[in-house]
C-alpha atoms as a PDB file:
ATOM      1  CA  UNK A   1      21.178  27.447  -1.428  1.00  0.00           C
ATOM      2  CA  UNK A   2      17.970  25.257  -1.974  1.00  0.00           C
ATOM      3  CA  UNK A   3      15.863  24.647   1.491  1.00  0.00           C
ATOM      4  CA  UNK A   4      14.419  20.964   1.272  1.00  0.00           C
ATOM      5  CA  UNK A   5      11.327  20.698   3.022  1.00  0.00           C
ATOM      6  CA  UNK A   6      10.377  17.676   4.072  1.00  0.00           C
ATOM      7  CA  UNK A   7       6.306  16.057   5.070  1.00  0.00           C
ATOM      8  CA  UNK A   8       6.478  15.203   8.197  1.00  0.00           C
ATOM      9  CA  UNK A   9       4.260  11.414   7.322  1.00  0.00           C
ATOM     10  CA  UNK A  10       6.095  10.223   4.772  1.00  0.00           C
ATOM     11  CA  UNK A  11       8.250   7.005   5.205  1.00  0.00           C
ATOM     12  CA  UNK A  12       7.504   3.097   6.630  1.00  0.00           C
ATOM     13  CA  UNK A  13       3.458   3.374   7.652  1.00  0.00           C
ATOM     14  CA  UNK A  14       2.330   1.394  11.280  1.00  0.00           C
ATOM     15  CA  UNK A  15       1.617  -1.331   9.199  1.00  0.00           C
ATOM     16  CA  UNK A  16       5.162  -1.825   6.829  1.00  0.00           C
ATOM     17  CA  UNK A  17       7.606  -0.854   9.917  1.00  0.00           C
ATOM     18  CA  UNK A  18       5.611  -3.266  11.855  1.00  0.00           C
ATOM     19  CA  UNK A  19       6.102  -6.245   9.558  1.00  0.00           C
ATOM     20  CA  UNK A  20       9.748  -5.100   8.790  1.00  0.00           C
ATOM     21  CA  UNK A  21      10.640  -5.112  12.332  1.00  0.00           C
ATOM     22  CA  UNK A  22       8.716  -8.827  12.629  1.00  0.00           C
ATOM     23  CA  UNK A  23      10.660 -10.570   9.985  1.00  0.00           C
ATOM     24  CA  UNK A  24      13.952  -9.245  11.152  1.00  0.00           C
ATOM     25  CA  UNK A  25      13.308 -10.667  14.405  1.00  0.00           C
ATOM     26  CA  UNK A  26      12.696 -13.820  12.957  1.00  0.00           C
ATOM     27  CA  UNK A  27      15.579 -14.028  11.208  1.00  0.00           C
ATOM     28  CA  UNK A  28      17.475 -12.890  14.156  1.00  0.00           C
ATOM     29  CA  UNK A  29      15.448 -16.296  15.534  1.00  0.00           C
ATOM     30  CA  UNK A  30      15.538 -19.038  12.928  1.00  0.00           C
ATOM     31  CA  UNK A  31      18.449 -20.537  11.063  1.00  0.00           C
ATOM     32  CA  UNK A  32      16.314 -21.322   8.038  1.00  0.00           C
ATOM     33  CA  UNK A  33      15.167 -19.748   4.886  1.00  0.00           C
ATOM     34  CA  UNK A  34      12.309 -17.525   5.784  1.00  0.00           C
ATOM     35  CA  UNK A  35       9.730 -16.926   2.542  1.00  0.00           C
ATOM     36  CA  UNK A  36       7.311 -14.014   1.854  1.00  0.00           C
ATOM     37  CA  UNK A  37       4.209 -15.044  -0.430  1.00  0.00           C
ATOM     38  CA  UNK A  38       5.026 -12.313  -2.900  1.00  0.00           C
ATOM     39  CA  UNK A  39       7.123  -8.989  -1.792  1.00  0.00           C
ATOM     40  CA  UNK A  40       6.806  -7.983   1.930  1.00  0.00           C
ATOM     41  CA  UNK A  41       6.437  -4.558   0.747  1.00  0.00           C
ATOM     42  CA  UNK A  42       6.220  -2.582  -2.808  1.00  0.00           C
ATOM     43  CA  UNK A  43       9.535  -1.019  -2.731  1.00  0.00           C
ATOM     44  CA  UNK A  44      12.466  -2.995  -4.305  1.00  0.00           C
ATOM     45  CA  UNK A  45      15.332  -1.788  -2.544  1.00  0.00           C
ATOM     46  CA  UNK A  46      13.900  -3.322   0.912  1.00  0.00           C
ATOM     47  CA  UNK A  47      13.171  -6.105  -0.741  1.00  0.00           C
ATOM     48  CA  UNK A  48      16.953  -6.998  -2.433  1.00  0.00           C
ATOM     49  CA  UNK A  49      18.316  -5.754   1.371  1.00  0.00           C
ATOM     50  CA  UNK A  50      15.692  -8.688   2.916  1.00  0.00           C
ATOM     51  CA  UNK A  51      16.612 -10.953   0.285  1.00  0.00           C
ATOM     52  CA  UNK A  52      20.371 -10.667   1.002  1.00  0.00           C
ATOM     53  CA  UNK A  53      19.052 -11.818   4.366  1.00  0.00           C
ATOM     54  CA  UNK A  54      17.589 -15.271   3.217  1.00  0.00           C
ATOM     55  CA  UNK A  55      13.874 -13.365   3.521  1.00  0.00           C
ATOM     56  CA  UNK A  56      12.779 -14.396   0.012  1.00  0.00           C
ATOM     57  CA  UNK A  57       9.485 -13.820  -1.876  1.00  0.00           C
ATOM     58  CA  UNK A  58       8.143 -16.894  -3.610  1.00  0.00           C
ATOM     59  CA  UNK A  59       4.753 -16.796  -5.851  1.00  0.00           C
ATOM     60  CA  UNK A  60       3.614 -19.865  -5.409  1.00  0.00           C
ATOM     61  CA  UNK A  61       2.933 -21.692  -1.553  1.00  0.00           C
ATOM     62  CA  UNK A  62       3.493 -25.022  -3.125  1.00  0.00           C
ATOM     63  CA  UNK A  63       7.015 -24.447  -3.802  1.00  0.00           C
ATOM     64  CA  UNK A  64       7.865 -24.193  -0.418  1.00  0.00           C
ATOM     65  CA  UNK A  65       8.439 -27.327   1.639  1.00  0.00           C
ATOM     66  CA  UNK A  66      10.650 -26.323   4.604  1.00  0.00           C
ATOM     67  CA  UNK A  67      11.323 -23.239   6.843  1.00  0.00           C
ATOM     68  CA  UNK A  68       8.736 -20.444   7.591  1.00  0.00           C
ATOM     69  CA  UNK A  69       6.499 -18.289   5.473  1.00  0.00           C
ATOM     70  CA  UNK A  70       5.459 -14.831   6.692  1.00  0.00           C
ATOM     71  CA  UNK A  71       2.013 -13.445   5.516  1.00  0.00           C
ATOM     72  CA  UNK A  72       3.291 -10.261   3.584  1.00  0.00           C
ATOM     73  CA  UNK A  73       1.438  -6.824   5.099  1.00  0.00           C
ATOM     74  CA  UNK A  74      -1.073  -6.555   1.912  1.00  0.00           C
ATOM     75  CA  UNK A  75      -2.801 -10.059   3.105  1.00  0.00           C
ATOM     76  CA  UNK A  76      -2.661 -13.603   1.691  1.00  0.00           C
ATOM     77  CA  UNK A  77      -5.320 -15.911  -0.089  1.00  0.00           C
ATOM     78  CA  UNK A  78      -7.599 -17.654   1.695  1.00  0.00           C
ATOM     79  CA  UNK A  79      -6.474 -21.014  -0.307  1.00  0.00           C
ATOM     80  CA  UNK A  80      -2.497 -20.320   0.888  1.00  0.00           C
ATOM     81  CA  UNK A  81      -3.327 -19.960   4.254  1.00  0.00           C
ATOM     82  CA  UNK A  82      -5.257 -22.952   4.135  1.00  0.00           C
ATOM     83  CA  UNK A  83      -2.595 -24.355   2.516  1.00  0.00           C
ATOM     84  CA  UNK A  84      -0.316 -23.596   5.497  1.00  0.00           C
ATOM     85  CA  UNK A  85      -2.581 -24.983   7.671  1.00  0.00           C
ATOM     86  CA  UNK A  86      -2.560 -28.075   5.746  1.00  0.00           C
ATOM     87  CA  UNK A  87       0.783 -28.786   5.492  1.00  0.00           C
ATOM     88  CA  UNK A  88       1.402 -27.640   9.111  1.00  0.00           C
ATOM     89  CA  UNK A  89       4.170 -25.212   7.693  1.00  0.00           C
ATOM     90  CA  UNK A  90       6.158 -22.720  10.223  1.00  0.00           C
ATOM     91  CA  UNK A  91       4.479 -19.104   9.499  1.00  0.00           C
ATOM     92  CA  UNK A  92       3.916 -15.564  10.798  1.00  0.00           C
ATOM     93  CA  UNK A  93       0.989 -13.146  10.088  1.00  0.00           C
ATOM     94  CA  UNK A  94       2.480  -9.788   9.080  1.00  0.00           C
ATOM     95  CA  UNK A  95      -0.811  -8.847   7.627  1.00  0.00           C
ATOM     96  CA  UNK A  96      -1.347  -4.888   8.523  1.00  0.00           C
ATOM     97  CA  UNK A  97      -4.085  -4.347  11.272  1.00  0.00           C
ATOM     98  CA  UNK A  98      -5.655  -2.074   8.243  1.00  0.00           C
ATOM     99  CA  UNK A  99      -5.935  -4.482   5.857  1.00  0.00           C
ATOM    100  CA  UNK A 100      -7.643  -7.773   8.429  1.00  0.00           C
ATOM    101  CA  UNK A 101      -9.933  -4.839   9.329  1.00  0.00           C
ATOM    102  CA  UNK A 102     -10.830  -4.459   5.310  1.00  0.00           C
ATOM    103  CA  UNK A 103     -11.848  -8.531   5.279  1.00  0.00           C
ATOM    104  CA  UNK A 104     -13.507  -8.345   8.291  1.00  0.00           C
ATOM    105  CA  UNK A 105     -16.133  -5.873   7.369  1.00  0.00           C
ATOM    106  CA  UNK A 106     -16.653  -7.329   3.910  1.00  0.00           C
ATOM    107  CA  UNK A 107     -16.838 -10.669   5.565  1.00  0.00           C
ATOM    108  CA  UNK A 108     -19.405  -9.489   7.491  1.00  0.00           C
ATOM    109  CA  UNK A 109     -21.058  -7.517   5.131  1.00  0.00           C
ATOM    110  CA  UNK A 110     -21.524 -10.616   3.233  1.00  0.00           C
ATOM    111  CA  UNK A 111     -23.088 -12.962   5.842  1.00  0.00           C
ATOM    112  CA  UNK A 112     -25.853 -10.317   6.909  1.00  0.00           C
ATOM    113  CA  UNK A 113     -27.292 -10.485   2.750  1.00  0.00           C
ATOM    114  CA  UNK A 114     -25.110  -7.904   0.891  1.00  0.00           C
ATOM    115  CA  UNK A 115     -23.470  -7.302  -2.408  1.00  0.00           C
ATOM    116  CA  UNK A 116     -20.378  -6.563  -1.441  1.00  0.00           C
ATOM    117  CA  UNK A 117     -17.991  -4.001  -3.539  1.00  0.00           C
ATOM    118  CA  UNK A 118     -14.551  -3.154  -3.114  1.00  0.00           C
ATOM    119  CA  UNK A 119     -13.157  -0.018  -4.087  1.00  0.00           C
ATOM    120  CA  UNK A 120     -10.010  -0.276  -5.566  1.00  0.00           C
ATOM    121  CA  UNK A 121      -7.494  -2.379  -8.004  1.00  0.00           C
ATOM    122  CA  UNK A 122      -9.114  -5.500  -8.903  1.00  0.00           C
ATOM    123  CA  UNK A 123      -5.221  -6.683  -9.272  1.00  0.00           C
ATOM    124  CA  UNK A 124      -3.800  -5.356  -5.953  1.00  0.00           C
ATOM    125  CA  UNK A 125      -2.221  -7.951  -3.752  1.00  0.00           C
ATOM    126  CA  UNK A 126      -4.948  -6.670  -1.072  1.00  0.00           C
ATOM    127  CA  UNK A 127      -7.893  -6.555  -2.561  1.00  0.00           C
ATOM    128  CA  UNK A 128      -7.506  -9.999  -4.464  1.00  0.00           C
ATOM    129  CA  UNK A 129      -6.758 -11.099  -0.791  1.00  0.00           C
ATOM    130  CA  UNK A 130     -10.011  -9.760  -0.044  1.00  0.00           C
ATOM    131  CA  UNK A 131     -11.688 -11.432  -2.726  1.00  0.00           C
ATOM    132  CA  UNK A 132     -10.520 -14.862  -1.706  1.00  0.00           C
ATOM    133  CA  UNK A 133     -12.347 -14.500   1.732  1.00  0.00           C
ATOM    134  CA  UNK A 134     -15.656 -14.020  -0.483  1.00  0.00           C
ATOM    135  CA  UNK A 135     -15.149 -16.824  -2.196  1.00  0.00           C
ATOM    136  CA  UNK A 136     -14.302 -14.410  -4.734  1.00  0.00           C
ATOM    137  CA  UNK A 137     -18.083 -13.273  -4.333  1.00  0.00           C
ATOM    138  CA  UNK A 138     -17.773  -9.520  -4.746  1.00  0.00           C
ATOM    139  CA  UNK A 139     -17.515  -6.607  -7.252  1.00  0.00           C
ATOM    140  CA  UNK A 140     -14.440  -4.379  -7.401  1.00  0.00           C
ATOM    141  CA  UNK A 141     -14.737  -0.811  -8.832  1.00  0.00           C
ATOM    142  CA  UNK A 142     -12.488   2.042  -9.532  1.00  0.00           C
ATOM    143  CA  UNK A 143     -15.412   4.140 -11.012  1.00  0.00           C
ATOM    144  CA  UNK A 144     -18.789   4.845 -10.321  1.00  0.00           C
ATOM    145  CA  UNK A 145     -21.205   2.184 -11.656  1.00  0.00           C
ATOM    146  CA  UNK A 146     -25.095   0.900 -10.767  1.00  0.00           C
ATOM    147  CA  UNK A 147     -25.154  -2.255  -8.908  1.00  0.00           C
ATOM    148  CA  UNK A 148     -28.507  -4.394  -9.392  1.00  0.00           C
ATOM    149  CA  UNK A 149     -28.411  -5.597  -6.059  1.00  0.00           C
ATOM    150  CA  UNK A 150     -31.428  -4.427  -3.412  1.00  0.00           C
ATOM    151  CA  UNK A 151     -28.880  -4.540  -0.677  1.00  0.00           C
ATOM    152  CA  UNK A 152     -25.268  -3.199  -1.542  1.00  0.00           C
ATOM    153  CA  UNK A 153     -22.294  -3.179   0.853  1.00  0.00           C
ATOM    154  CA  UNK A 154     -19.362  -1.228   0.003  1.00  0.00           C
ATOM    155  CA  UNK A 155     -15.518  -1.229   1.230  1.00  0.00           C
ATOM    156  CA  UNK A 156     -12.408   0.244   0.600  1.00  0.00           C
ATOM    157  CA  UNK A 157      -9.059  -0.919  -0.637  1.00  0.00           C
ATOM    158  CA  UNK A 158      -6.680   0.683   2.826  1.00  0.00           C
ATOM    159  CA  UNK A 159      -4.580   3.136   0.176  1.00  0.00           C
ATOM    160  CA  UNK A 160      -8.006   4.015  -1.730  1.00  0.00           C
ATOM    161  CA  UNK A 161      -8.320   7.805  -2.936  1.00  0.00           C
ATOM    162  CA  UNK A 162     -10.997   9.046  -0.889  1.00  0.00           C
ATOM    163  CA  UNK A 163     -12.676  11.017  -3.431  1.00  0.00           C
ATOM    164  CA  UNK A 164     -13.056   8.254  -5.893  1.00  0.00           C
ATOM    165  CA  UNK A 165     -14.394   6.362  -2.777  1.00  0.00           C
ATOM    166  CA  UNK A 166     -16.969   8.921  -2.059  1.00  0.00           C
ATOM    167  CA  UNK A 167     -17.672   9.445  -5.560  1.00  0.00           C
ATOM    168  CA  UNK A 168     -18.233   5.484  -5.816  1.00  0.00           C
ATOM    169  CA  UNK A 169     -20.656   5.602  -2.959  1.00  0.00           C
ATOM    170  CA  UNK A 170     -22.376   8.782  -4.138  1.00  0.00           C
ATOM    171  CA  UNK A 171     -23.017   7.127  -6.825  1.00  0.00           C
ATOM    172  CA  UNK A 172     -24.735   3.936  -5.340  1.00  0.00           C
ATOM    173  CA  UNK A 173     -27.071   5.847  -3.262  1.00  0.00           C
ATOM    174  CA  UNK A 174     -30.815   5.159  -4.614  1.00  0.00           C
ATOM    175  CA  UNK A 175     -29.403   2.360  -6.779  1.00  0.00           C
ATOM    176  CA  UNK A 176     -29.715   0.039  -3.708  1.00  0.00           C
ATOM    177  CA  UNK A 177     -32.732  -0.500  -1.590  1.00  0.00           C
ATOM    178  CA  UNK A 178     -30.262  -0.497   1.452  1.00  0.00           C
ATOM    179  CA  UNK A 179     -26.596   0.870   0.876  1.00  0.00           C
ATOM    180  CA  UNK A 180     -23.902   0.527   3.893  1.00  0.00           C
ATOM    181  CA  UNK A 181     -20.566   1.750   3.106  1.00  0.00           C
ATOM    182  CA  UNK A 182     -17.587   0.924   5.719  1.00  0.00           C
ATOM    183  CA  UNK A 183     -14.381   3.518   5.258  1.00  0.00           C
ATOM    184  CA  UNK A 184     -11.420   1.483   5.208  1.00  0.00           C
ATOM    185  CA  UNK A 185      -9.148   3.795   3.940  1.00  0.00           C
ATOM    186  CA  UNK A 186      -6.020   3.907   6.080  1.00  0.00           C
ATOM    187  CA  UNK A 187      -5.867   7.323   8.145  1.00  0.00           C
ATOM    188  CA  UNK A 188      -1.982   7.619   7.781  1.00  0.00           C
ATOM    189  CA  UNK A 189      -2.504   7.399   3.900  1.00  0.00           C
ATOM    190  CA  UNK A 190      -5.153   9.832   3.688  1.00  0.00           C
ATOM    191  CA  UNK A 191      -3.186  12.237   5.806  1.00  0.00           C
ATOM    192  CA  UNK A 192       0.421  11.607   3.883  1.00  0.00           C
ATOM    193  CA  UNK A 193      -1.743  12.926   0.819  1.00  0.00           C
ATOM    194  CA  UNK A 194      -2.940  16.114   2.281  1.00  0.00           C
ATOM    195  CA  UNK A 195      -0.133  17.250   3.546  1.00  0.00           C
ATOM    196  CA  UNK A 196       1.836  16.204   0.495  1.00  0.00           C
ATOM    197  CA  UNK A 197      -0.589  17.769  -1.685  1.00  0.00           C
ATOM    198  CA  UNK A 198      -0.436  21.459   0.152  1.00  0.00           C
ATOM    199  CA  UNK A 199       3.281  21.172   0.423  1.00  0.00           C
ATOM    200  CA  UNK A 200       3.410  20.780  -3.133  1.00  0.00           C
ATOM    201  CA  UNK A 201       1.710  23.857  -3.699  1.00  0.00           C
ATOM    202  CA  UNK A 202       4.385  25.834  -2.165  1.00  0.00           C
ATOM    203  CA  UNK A 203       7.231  24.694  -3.344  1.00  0.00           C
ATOM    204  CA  UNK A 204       9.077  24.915  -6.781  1.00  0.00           C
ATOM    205  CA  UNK A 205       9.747  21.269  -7.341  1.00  0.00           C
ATOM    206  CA  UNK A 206       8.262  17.926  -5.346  1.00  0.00           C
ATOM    207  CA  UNK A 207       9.551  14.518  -5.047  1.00  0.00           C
ATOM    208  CA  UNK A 208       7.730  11.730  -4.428  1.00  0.00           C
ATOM    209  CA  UNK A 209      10.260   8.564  -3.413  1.00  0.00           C
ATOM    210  CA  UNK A 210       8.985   4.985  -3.761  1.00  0.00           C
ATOM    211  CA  UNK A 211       8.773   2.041  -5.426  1.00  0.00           C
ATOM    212  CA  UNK A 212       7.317   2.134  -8.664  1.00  0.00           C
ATOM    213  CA  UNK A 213       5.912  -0.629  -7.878  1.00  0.00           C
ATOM    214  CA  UNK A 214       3.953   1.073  -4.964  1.00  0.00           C
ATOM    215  CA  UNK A 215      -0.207   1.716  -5.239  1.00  0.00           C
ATOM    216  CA  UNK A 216       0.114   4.239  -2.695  1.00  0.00           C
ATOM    217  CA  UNK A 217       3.552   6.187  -4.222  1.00  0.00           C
ATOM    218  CA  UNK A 218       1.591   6.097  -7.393  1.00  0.00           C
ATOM    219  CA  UNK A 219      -1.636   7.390  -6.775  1.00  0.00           C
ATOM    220  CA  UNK A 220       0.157  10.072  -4.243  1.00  0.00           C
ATOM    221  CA  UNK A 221       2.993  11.165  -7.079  1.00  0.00           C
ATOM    222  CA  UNK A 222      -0.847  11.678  -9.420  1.00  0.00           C
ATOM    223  CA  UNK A 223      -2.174  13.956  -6.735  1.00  0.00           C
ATOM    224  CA  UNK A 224       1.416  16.139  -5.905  1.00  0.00           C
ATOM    225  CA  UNK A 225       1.163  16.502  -9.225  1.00  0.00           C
ATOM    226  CA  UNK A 226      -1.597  18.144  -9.867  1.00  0.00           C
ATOM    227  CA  UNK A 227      -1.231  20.846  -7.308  1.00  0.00           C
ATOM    228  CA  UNK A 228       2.837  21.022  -9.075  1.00  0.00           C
ATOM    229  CA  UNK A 229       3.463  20.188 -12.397  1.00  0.00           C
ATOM    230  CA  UNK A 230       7.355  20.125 -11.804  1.00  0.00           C
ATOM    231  CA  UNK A 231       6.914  16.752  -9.825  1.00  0.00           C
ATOM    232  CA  UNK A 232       9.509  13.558 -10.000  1.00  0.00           C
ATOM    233  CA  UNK A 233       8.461  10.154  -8.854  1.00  0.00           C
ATOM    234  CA  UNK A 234      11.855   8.710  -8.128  1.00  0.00           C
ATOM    235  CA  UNK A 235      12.974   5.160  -6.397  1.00  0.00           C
ATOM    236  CA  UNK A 236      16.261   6.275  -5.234  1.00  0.00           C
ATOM    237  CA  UNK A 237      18.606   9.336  -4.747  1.00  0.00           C
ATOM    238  CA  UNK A 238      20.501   7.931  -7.708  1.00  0.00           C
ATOM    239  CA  UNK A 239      17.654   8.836 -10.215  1.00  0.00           C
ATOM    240  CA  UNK A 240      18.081  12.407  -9.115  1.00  0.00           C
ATOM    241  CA  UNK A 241      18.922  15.086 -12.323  1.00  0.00           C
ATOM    242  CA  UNK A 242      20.621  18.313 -11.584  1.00  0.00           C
ATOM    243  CA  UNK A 243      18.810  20.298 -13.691  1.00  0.00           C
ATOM    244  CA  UNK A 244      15.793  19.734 -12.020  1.00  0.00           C
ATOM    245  CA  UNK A 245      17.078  22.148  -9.384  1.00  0.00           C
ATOM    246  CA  UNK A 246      18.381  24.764 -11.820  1.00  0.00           C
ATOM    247  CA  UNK A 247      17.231  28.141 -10.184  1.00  0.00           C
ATOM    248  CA  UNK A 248      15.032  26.740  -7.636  1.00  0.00           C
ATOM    249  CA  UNK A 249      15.252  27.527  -4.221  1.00  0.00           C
ATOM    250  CA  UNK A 250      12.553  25.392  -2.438  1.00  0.00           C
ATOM    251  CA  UNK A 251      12.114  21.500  -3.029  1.00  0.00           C
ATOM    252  CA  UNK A 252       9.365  19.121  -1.243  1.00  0.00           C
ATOM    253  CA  UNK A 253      10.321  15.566  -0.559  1.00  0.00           C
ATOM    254  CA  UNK A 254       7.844  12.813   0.766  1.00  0.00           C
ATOM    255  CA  UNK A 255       7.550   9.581   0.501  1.00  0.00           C
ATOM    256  CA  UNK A 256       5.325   6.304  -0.004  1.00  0.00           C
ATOM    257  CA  UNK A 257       4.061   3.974   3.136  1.00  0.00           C
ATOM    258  CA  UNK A 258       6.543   1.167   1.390  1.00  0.00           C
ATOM    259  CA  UNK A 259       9.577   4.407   1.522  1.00  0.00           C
ATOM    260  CA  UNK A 260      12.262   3.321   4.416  1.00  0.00           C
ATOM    261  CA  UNK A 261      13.179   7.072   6.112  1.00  0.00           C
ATOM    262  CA  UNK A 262      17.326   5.649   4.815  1.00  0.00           C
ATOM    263  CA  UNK A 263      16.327   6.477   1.136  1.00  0.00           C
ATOM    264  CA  UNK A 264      14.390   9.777   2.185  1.00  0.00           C
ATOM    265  CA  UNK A 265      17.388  10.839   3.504  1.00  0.00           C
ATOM    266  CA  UNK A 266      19.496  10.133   0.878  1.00  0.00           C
ATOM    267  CA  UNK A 267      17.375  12.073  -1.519  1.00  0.00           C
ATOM    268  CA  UNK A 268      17.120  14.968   1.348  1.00  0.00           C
ATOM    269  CA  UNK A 269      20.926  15.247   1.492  1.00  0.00           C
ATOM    270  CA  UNK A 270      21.516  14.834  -2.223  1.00  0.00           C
ATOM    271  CA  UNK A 271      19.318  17.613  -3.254  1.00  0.00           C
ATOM    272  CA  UNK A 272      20.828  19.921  -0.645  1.00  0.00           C
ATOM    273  CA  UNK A 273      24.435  19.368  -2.433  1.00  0.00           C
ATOM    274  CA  UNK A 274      22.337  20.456  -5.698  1.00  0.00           C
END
């Protein structure tokens, strides 16, 4: 009999449930097509089940003419919501609390004189949304680098490692005449990856279910990883191998912040028939 131990944060985060739940109720509202500027969320099941609801993501804000647009949780440009505004177009911000909190420190970082940086992917949804408030006026890093700026001022991409963040801003310290560093890394991501990581550790196999397609599922399937070797990143129950399982008796499962608790489940209950 395998046990199947489960994290107890894993699943939707404040932030996705919250601008699930939003949309739905929209389209419980509105008769019209309802358009997210890119995907909602990174996982691509929700996304097909929201499309099969008319709740459609579109690339470009010009191509939309009619109907509403909902700001998707990882932010929008500062140009397409200008756009909006423009064109008096029908919208919602779904933008996680998390995220707004991101732009407004580097916002105000950058009025009171500093550089600012950004730790994180230069080509995540978020922090390009970031960027745009700047004027696209800042420096991204993923790595520890000098800045020649006298006064440096540093945020953090919401599903940001925090030891590459800490190594970032180690490694700014006497660079800068004046450093200030603002830790925006999302408290129910940094949690999900400790308890993920010492689960790991005691189990035989992990799983880590999520888009592929997810920052956060990716950089959290790299740190289960370490800690077990015998780690699968999987999307879906359907991905699931039986010999994976072959004379284990313990398996972890957690999730992604972009993981609905349906496909957890799934995975839960299919590993248990294993």
């Amino acid at each position: 009999m395998i046990e199947v131990i489960k994290t107890k944060n894993c699943g939707f985060c404040f932030g996705v449930r919250r601008a699930v739940k939003a949309v739905l109720k929209e389209r419980g509202r509105t008769t019209g097509p309802i358009y997210t500027l890119g995907p909602l969320l990174h996982n691509p099941q929700v996304v097909q089940e929201l499309v099969s609801q008319d709740i459609v993501p579109v690339s470009d804000v010009r191509s939309v003419k009619s109907g509403t647009i909902a700001y998707r949780s990882h932010g929008i440009l500062r140009e397409e919501e200008e756009y909006i505004g423009r064109q008096r177009l029908s919208a919602i911000d779904l933008v996680c609390p998390f995220v707004k909190r991101v732009r407004k420190c580097a916002m105000l970082l950058r009025k009171e004189g500093y550089r600012v940086v950004i730790v994180g992917d230069p080509e995540h949804p978020e922090v390009k949304s970031v960027l745009s408030y700047l004027d696209n006026d800042g420096i991204v890093l993923q790595n520890p680098s000098s800045i020649e700026s006298s006064k440096v001022g540093v945020v953090s991409q919401t599903t940001q490692d925090q030891a590459t963040y800490v190594d970032i801003v180690q490694g700014l310290v006497g660079k800068a005449e004046e450093l200030r560093a603002f830790n925006t890394i999302c408290d129910s991501t940094r949690s999900r990856k400790e308890e993920a990581v010492a689960l790991a550790a005691r189990v035989d196999v992990m799983l880590v279910v999520g888009g592929r397609n997810s920052a956060n599922t990716t950089k959290l399937f790299h740190l289960v990883e370490k800690a077990q070797p015998n780690s699968h990143h999987i999307e879906t129950d359907e991905e699931l191998k039986p010999e994976w399982f072959a004379g284990v008796t313990k398996v972890g499962v957690t999730g992604g912040t972009s993981t609905p608790d349906s496909i957890i489940e799934k995975v839960e209950k299919r590993v248990k028939n294993f």
